[in-house]
C-alpha atoms as a PDB file:
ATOM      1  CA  UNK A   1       6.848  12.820 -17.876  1.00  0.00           C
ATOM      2  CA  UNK A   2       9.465  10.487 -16.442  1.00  0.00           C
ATOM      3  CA  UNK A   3      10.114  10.089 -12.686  1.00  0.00           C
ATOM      4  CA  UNK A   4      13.585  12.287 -12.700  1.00  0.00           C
ATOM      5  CA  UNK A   5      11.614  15.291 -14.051  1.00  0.00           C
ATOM      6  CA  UNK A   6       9.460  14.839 -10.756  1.00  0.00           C
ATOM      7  CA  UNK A   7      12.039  17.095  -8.701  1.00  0.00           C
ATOM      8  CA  UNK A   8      11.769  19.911 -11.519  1.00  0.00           C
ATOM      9  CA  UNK A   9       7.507  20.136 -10.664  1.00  0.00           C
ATOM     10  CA  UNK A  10       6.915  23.260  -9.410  1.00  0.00           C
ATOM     11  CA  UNK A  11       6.739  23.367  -4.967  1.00  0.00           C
ATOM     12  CA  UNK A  12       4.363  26.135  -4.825  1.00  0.00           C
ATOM     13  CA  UNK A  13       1.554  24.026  -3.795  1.00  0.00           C
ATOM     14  CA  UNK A  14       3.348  21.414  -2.363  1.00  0.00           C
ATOM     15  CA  UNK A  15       2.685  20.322   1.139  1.00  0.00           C
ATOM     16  CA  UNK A  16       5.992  21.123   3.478  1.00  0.00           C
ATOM     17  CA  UNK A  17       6.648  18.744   6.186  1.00  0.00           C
ATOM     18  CA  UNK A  18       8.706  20.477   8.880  1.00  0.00           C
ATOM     19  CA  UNK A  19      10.851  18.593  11.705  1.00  0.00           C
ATOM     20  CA  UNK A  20      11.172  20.830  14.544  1.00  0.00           C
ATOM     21  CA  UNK A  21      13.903  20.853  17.511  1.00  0.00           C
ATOM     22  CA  UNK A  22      11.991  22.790  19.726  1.00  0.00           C
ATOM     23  CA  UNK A  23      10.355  25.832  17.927  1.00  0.00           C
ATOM     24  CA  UNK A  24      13.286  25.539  15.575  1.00  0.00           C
ATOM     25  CA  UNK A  25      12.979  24.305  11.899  1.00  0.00           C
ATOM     26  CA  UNK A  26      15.577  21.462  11.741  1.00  0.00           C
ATOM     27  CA  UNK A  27      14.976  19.735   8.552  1.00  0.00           C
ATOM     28  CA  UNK A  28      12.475  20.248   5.608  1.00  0.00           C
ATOM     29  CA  UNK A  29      10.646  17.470   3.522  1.00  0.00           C
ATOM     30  CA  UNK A  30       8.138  18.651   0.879  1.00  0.00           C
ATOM     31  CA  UNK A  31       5.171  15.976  -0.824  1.00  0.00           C
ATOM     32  CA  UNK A  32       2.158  15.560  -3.540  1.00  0.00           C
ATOM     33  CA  UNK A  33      -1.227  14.329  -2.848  1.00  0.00           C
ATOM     34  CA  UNK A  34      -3.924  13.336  -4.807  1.00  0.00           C
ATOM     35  CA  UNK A  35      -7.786  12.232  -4.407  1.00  0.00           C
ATOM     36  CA  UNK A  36      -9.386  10.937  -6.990  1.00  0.00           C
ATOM     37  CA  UNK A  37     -13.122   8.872  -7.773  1.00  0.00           C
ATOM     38  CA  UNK A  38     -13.594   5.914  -8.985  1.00  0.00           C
ATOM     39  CA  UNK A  39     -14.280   8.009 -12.502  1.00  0.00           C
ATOM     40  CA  UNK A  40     -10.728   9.270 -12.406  1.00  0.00           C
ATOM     41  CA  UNK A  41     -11.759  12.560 -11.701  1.00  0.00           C
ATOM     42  CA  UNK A  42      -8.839  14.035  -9.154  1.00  0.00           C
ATOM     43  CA  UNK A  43     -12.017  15.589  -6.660  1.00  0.00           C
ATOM     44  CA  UNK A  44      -8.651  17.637  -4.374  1.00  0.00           C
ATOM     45  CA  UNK A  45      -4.841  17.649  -4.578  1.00  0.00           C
ATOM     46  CA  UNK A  46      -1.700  18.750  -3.377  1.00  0.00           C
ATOM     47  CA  UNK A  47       1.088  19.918  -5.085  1.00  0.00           C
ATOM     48  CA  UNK A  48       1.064  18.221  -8.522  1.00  0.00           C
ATOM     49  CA  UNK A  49      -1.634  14.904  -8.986  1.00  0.00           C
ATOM     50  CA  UNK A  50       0.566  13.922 -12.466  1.00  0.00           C
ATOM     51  CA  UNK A  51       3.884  12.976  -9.985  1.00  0.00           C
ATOM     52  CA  UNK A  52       4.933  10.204 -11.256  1.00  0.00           C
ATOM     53  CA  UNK A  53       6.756   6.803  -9.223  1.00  0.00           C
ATOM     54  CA  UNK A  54       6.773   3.861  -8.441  1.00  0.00           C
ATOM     55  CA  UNK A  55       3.676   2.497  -6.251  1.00  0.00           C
ATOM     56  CA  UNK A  56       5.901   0.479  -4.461  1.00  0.00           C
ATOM     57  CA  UNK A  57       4.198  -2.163  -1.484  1.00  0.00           C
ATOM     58  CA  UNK A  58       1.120   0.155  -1.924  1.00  0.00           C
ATOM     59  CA  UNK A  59       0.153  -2.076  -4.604  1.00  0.00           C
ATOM     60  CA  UNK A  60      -0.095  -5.219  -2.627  1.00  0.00           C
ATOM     61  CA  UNK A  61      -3.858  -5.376  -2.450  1.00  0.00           C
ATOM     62  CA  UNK A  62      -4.133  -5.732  -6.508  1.00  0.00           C
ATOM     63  CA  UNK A  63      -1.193  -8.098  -6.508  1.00  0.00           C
ATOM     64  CA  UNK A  64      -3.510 -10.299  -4.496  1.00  0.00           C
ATOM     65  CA  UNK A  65      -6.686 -10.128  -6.759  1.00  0.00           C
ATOM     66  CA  UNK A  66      -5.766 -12.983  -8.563  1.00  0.00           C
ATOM     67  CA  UNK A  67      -5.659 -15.327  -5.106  1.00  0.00           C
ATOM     68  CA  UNK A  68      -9.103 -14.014  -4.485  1.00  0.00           C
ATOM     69  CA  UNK A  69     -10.668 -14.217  -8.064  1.00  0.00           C
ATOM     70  CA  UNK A  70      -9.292 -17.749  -8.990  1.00  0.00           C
ATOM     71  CA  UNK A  71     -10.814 -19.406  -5.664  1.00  0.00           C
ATOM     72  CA  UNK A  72      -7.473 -20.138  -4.633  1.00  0.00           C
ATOM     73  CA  UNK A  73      -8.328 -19.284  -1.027  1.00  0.00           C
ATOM     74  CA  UNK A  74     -11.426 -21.286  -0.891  1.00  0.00           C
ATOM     75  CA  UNK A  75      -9.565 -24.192  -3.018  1.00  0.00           C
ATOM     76  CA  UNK A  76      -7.061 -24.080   0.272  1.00  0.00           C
ATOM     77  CA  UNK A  77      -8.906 -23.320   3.229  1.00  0.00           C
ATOM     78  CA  UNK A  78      -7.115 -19.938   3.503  1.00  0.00           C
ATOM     79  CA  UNK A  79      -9.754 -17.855   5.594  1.00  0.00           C
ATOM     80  CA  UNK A  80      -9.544 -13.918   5.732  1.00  0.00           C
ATOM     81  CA  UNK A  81      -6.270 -13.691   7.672  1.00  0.00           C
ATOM     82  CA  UNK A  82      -4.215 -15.299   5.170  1.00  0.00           C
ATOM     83  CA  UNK A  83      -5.756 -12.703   2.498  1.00  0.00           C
ATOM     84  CA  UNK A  84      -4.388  -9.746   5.061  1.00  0.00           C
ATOM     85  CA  UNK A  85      -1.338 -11.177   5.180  1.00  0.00           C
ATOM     86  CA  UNK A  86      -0.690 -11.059   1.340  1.00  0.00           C
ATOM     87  CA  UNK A  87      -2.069  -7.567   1.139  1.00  0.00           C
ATOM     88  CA  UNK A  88       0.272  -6.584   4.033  1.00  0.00           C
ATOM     89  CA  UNK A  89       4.198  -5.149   4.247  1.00  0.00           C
ATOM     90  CA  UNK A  90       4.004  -7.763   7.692  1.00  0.00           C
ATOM     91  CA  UNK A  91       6.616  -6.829  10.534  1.00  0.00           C
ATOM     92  CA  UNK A  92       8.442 -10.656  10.254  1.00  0.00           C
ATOM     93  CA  UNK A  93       6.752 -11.895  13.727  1.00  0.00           C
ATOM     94  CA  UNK A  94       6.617 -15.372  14.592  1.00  0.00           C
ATOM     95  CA  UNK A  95       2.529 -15.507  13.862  1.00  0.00           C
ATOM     96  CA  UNK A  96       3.090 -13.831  10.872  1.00  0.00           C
ATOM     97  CA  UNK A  97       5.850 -15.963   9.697  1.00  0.00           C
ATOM     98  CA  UNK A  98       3.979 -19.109  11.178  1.00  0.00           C
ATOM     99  CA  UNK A  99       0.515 -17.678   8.823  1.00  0.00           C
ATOM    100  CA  UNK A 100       3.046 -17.483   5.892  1.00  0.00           C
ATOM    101  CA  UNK A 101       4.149 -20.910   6.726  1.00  0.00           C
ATOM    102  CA  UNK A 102       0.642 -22.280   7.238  1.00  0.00           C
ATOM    103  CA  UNK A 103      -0.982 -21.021   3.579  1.00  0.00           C
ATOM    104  CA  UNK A 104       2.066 -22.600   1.777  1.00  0.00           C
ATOM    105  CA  UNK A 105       1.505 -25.621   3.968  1.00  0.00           C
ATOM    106  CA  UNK A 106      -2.397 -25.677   2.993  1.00  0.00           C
ATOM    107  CA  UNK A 107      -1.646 -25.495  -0.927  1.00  0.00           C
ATOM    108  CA  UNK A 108       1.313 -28.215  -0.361  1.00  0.00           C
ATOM    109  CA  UNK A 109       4.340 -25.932  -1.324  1.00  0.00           C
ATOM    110  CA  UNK A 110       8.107 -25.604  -0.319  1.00  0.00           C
ATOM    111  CA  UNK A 111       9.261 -22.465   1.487  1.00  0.00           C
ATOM    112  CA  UNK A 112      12.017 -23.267  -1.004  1.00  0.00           C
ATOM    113  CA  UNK A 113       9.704 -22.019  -3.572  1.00  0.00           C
ATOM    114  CA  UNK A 114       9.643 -18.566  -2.099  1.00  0.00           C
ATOM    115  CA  UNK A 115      11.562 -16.122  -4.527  1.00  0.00           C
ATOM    116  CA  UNK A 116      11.703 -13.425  -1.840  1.00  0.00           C
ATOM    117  CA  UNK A 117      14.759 -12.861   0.464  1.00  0.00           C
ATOM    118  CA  UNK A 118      15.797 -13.686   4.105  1.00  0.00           C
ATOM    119  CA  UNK A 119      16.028 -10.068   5.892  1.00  0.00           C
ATOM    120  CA  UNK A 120      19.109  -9.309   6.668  1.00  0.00           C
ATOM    121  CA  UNK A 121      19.720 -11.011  10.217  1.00  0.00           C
ATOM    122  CA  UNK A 122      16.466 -13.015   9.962  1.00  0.00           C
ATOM    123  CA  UNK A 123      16.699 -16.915   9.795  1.00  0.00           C
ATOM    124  CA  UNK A 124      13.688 -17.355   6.934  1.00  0.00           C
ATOM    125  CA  UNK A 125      12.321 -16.233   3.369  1.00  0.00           C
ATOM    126  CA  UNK A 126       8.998 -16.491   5.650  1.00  0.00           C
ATOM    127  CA  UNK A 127      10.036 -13.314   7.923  1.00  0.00           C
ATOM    128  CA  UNK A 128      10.564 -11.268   4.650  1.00  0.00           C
ATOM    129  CA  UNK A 129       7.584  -8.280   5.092  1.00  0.00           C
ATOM    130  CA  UNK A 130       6.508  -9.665   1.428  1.00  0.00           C
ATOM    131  CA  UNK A 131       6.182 -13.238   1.961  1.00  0.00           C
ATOM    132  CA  UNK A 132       3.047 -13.191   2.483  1.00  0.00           C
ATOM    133  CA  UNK A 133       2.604 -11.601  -1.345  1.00  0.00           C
ATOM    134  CA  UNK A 134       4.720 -14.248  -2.296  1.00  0.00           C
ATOM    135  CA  UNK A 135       2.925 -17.059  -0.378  1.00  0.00           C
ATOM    136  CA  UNK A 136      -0.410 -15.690  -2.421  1.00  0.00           C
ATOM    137  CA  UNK A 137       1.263 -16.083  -5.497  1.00  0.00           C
ATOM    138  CA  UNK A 138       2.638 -19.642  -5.202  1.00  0.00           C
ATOM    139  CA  UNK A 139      -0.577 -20.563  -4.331  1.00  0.00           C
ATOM    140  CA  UNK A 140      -2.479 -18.823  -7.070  1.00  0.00           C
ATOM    141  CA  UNK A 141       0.121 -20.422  -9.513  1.00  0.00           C
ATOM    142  CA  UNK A 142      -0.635 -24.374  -7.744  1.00  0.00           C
ATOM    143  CA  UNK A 143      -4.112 -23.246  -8.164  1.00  0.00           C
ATOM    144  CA  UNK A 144      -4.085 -22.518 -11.646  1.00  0.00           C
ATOM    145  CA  UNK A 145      -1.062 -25.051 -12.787  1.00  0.00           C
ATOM    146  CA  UNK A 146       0.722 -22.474 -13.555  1.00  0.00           C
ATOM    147  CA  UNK A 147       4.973 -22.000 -13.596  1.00  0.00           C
ATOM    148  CA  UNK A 148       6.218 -22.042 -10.041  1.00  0.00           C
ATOM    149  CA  UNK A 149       9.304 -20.968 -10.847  1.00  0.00           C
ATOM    150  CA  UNK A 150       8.615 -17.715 -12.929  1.00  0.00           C
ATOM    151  CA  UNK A 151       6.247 -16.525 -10.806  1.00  0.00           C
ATOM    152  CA  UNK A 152       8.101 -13.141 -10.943  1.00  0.00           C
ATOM    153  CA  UNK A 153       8.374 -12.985 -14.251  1.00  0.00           C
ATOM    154  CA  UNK A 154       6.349  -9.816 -16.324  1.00  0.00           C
ATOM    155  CA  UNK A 155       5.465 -12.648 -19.025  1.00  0.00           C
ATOM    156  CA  UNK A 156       3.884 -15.079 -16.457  1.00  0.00           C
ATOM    157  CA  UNK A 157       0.162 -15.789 -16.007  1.00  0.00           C
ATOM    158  CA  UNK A 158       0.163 -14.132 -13.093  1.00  0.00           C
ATOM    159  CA  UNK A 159       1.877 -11.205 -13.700  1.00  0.00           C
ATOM    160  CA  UNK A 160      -0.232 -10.695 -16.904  1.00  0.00           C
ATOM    161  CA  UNK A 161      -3.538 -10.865 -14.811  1.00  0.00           C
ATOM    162  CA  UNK A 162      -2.625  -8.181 -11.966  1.00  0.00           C
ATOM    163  CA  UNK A 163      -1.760  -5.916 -15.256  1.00  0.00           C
ATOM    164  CA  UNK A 164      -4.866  -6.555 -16.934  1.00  0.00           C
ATOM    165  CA  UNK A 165      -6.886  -6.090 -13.759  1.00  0.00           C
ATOM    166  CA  UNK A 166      -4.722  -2.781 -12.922  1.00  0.00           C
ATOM    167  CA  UNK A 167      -4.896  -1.395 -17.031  1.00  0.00           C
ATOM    168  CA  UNK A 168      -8.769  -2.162 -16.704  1.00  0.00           C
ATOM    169  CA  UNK A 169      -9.447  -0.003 -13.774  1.00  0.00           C
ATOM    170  CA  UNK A 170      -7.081   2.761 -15.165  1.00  0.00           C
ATOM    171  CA  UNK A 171      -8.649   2.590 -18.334  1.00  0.00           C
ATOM    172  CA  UNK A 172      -5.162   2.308 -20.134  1.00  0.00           C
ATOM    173  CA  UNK A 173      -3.670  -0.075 -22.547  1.00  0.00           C
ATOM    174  CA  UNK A 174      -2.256  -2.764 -20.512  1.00  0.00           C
ATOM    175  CA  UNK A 175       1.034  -2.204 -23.050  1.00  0.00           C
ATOM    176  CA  UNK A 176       1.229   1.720 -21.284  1.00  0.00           C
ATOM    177  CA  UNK A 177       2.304  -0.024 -17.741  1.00  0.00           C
ATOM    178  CA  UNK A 178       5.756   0.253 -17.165  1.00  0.00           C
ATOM    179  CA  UNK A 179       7.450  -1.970 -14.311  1.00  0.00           C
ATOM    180  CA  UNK A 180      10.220  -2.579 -12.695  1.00  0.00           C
ATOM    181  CA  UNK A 181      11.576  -4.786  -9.846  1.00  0.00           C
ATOM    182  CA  UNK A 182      10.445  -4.030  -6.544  1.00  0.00           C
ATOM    183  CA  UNK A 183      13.153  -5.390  -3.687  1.00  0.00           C
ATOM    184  CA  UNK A 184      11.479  -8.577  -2.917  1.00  0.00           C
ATOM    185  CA  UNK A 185      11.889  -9.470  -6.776  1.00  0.00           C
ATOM    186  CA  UNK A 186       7.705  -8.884  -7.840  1.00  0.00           C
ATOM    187  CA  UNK A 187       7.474  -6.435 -10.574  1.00  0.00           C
ATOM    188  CA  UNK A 188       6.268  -3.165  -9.259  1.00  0.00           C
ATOM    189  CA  UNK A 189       4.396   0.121 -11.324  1.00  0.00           C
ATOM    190  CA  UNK A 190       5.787   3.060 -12.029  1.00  0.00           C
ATOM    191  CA  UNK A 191       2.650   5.550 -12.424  1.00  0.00           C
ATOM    192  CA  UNK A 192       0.739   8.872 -11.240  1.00  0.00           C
ATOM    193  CA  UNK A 193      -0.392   9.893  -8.022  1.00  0.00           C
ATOM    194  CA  UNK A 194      -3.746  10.399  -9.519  1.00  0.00           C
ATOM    195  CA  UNK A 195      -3.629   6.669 -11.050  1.00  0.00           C
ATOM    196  CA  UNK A 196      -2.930   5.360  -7.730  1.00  0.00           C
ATOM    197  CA  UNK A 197      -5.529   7.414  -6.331  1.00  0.00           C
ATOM    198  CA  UNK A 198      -7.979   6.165  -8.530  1.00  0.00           C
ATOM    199  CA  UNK A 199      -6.876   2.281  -7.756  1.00  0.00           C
ATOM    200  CA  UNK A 200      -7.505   2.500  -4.045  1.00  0.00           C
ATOM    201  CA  UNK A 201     -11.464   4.719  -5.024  1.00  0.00           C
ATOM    202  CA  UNK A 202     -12.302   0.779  -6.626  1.00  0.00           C
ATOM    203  CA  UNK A 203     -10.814  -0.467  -3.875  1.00  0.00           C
ATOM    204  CA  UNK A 204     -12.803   1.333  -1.984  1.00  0.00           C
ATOM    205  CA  UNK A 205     -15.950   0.154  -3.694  1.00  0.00           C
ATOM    206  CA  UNK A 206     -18.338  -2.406  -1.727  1.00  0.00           C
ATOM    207  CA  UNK A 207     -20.291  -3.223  -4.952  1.00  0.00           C
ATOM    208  CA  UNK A 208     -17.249  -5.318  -6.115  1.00  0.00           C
ATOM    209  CA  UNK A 209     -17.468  -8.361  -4.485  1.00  0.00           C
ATOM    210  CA  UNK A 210     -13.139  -9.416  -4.706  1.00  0.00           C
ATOM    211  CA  UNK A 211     -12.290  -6.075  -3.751  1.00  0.00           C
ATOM    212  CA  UNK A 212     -14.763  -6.181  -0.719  1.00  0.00           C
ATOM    213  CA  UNK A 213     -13.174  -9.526   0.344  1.00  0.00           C
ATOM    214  CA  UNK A 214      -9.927  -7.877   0.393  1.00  0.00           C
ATOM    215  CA  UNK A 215     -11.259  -4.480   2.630  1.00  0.00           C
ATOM    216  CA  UNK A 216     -12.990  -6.811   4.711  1.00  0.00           C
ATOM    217  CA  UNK A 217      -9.959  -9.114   5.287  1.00  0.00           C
ATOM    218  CA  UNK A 218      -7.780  -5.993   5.687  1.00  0.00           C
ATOM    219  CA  UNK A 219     -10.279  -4.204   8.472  1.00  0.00           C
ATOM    220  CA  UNK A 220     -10.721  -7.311  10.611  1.00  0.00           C
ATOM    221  CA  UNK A 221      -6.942  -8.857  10.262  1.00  0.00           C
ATOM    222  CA  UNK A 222      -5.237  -5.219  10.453  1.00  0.00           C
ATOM    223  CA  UNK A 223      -2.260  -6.335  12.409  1.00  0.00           C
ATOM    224  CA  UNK A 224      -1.145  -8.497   9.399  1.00  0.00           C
ATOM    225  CA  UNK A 225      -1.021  -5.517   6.771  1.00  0.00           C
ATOM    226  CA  UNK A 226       1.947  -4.147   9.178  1.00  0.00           C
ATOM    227  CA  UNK A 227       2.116  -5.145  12.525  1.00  0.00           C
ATOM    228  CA  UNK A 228       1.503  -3.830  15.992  1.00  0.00           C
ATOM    229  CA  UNK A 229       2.615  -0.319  16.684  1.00  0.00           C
ATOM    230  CA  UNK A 230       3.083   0.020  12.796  1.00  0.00           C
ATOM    231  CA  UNK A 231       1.405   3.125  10.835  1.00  0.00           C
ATOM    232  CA  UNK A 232      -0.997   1.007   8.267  1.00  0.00           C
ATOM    233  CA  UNK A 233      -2.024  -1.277  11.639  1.00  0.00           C
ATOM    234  CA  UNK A 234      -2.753   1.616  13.572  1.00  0.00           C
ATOM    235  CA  UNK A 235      -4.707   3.846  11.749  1.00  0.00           C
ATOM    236  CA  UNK A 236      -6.944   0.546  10.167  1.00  0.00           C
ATOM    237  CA  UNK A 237      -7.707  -0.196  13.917  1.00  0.00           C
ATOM    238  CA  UNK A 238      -8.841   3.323  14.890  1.00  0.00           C
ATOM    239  CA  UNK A 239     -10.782   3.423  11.113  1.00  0.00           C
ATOM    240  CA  UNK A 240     -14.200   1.707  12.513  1.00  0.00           C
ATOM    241  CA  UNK A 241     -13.376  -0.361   9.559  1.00  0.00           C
ATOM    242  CA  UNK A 242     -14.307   2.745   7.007  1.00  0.00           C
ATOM    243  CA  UNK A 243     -10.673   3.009   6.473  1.00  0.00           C
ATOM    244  CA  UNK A 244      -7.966   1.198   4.495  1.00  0.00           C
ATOM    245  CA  UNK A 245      -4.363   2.238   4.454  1.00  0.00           C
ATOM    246  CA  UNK A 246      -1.026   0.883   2.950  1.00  0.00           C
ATOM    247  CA  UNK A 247       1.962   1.975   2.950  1.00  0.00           C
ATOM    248  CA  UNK A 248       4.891   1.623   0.456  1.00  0.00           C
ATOM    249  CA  UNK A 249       9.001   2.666   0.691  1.00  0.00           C
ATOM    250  CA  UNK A 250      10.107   5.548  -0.601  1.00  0.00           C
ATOM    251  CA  UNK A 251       7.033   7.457   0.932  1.00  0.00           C
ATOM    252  CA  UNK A 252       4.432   6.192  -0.832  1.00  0.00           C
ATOM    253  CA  UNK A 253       1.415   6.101   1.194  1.00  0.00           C
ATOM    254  CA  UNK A 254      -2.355   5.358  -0.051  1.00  0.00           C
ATOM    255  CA  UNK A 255      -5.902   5.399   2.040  1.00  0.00           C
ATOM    256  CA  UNK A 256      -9.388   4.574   0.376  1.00  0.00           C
ATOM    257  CA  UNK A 257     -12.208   5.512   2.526  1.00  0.00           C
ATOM    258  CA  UNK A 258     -15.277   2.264   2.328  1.00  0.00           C
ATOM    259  CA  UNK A 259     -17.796   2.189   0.547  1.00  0.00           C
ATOM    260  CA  UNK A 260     -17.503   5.968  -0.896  1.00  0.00           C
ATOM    261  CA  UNK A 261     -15.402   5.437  -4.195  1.00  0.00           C
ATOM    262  CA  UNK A 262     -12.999   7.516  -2.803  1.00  0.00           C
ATOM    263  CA  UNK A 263      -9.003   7.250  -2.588  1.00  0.00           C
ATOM    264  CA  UNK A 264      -5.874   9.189  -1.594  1.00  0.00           C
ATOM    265  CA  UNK A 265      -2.748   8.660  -2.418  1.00  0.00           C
ATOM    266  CA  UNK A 266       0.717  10.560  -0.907  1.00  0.00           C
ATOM    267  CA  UNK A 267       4.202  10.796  -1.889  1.00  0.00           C
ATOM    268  CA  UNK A 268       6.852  12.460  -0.221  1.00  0.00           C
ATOM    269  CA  UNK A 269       9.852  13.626  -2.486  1.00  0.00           C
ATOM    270  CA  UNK A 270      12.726  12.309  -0.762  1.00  0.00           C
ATOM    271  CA  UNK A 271      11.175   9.144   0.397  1.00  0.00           C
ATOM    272  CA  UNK A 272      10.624   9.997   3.875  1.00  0.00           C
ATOM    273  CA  UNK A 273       8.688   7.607   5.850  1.00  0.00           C
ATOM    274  CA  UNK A 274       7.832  10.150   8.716  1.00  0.00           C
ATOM    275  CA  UNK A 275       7.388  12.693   6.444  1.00  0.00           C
ATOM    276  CA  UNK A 276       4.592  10.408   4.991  1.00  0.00           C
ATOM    277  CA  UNK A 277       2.891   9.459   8.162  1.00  0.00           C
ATOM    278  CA  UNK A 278       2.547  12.984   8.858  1.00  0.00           C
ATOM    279  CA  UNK A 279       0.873  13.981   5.925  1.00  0.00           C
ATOM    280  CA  UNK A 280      -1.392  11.413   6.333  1.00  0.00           C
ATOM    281  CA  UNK A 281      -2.613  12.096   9.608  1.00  0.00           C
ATOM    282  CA  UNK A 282      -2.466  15.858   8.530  1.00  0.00           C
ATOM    283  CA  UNK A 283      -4.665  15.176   5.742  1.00  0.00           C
ATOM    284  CA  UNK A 284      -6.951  12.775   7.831  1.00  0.00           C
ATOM    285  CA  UNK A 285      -8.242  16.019   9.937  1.00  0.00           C
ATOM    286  CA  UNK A 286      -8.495  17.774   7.137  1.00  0.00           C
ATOM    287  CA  UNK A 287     -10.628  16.034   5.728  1.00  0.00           C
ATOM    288  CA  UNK A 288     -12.261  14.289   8.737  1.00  0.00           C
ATOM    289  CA  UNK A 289     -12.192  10.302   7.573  1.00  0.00           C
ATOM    290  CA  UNK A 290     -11.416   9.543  11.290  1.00  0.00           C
ATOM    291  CA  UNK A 291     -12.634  10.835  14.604  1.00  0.00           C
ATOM    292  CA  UNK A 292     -10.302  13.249  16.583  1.00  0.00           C
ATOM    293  CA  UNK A 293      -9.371  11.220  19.030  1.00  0.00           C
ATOM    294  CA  UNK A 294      -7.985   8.558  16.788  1.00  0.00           C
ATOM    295  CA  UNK A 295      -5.956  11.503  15.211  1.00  0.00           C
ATOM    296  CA  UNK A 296      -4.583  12.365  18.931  1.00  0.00           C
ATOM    297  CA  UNK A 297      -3.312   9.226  19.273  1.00  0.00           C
ATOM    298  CA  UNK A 298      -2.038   8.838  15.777  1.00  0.00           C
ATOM    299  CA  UNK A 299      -0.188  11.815  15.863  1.00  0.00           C
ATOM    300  CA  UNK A 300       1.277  10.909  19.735  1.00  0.00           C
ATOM    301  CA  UNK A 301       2.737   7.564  18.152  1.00  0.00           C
ATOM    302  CA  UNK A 302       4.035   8.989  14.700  1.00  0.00           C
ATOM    303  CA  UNK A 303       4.955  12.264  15.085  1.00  0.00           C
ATOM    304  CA  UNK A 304       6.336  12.880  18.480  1.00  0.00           C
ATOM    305  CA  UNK A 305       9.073  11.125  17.333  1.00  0.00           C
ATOM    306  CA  UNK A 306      11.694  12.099  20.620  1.00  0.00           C
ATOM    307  CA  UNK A 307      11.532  14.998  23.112  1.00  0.00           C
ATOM    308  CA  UNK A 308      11.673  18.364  22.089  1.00  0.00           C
ATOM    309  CA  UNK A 309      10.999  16.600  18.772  1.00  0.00           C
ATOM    310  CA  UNK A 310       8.287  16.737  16.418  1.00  0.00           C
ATOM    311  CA  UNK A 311       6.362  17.368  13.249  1.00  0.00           C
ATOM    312  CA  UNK A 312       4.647  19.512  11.772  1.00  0.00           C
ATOM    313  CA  UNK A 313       2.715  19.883   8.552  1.00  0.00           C
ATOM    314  CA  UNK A 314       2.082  23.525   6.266  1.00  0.00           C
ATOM    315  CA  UNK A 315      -0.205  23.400   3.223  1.00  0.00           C
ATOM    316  CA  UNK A 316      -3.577  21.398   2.456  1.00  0.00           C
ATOM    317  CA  UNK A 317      -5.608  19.662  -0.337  1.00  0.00           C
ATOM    318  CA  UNK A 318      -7.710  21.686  -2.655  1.00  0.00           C
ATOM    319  CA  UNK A 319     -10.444  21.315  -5.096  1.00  0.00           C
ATOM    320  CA  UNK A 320      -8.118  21.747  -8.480  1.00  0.00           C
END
């Protein structure tokens, strides 16, 4: 299957993502969900598991296993924050920058080494919401004395690690993954919802000691996956740190639930962002990973979105 045959899948068991004005429908968004284990069995789903696209910023946390794995961070003095931060789509604020700033500074690189670009109306690479990623990587590469300045590159040492480590899990042939530029420049995976799924069940694993670090640095730093008042930030805080969730564009969104080899991943089909945040939350009753009153307020800051204004989800996950 290839990702423009995605919008010929069949919507009959789609979820439907309705904005309302008033008790009138006002716009329509439709989107696939998968859960999977950490044996790639798909345990409920959505609409179809097999959607294929690209993972997007969701993949952040296995771009970063190769700053945890190589002792980078401990080479560095780069406690748990700076770990968040290169998990994390960060929101450009000054601490975030000024974290960004401060792990370059600790493995003695150049922000002029940073391959990712100043936001539009933003003064540094640092405020980019991937330079933390990119921070990671430069320091991985130092680390390892590898090429600074192909760090982006599919044929690099790094690149050819976070492959390996993401074939391994899948159980593919690292030669199946196909990539493509993501918009900070990092190569990026095009694959199923079920696959992605399935990444975020090992993540999900506390038996693996790297991918623990990177829960644990995620749960207790959550304000540097996103940023305050931001979706990923939000619901990690109101998790009880059981719950991991990031976020990519084009409504990708992924959740692993601790310690229970379990993972969830969500597209919506026209790349709606709160489309995605509402099947999340939607799905989160459903299938009661957080407490009620965490959904209340989730659903107060994401999907009453003006007055007279909201959304509203139709459909739900089933065993397949």
């Amino acid at each position: 299957m290839n990702i423009q045959n995605n919008f010929s899948t069949k919507k009959i068991n789609s979820l439907k993502i309705l904005v309302k004005r008033g008790s009138s429908v006002e716009s329509i968004h439709r989107a696939h969900a998968s859960i999977c284990d950490t044996k790639g069995r798909t345990l409920m789903k959505a609409g179809s598991s097999e959607y294929e696209t690209f993972m997007r910023s969701a993949l952040k946390p296995f771009q970063a296993l190769p700053f945890v794995t190589s002792g980078t961070s401990e080479k560095y003095n780069l406690d748990n924050k700076y770990l968040a931060l290169a998990c994390g789509s960060h929101s450009g604020s000054a601490n975030q920058a000024r974290t960004a700033f401060k792990l370059l500074w600790n493995a003695d690189l150049d922000i002029k080494e940073l391959k990712c670009p100043t936001p539009q109306n933003k003064e540094s690479k640092l405020q980019h919401n991937c330079s933390g990623k990119h921070s990671a990587f430069l320091a991985t590469c130092k680390k390892m004395d590898w090429d600074l300045e192909t760090y982006l590159m599919g044929h690099h040492p790094l690149q050819k690690e976070i492959f390996r480590r993401v074939s391994e899990l899948l159980k593919i042939p690292t030669e199946e993954l196909i990539a493509e530029r993501d918009d900070c420049g990092a190569p990026t995976l095009l694959l199923r919802l079920s696959q992605m799924a399935i990444l975020y069940a090992h993540l999900s694993r506390s038996d693996q000691p790297e991918f623990e670090k990177i829960t644990r640095a995620m749960t207790h730093h959550p304000d540097f996956v996103a940023g305050e008042g931001l979706f990923d930030s939000e619901l990690i805080k109101r998790g009880h740190k059981r719950i991991i969730s990031k976020g990519g564009s084009e409504g990708i969104q992924c959740i692993a639930l601790l310690g229970e080899g379990i993972g969830l991943s969500i597209k919506v089909e026209d790349g709606s962002k709160r489309a995605k945040h509402a099947v999340a939350i939607h799905l989160l009753r459903q299938l009661e990973w957080i407490t009620p009153t965490a959904l209340e307020e989730l659903e107060e800051i994401f999907l009453q979105k003006k007055t007279g204004i909201y959304l509203e989800v139709e459909g739900q996950l089933k065993v397949p």
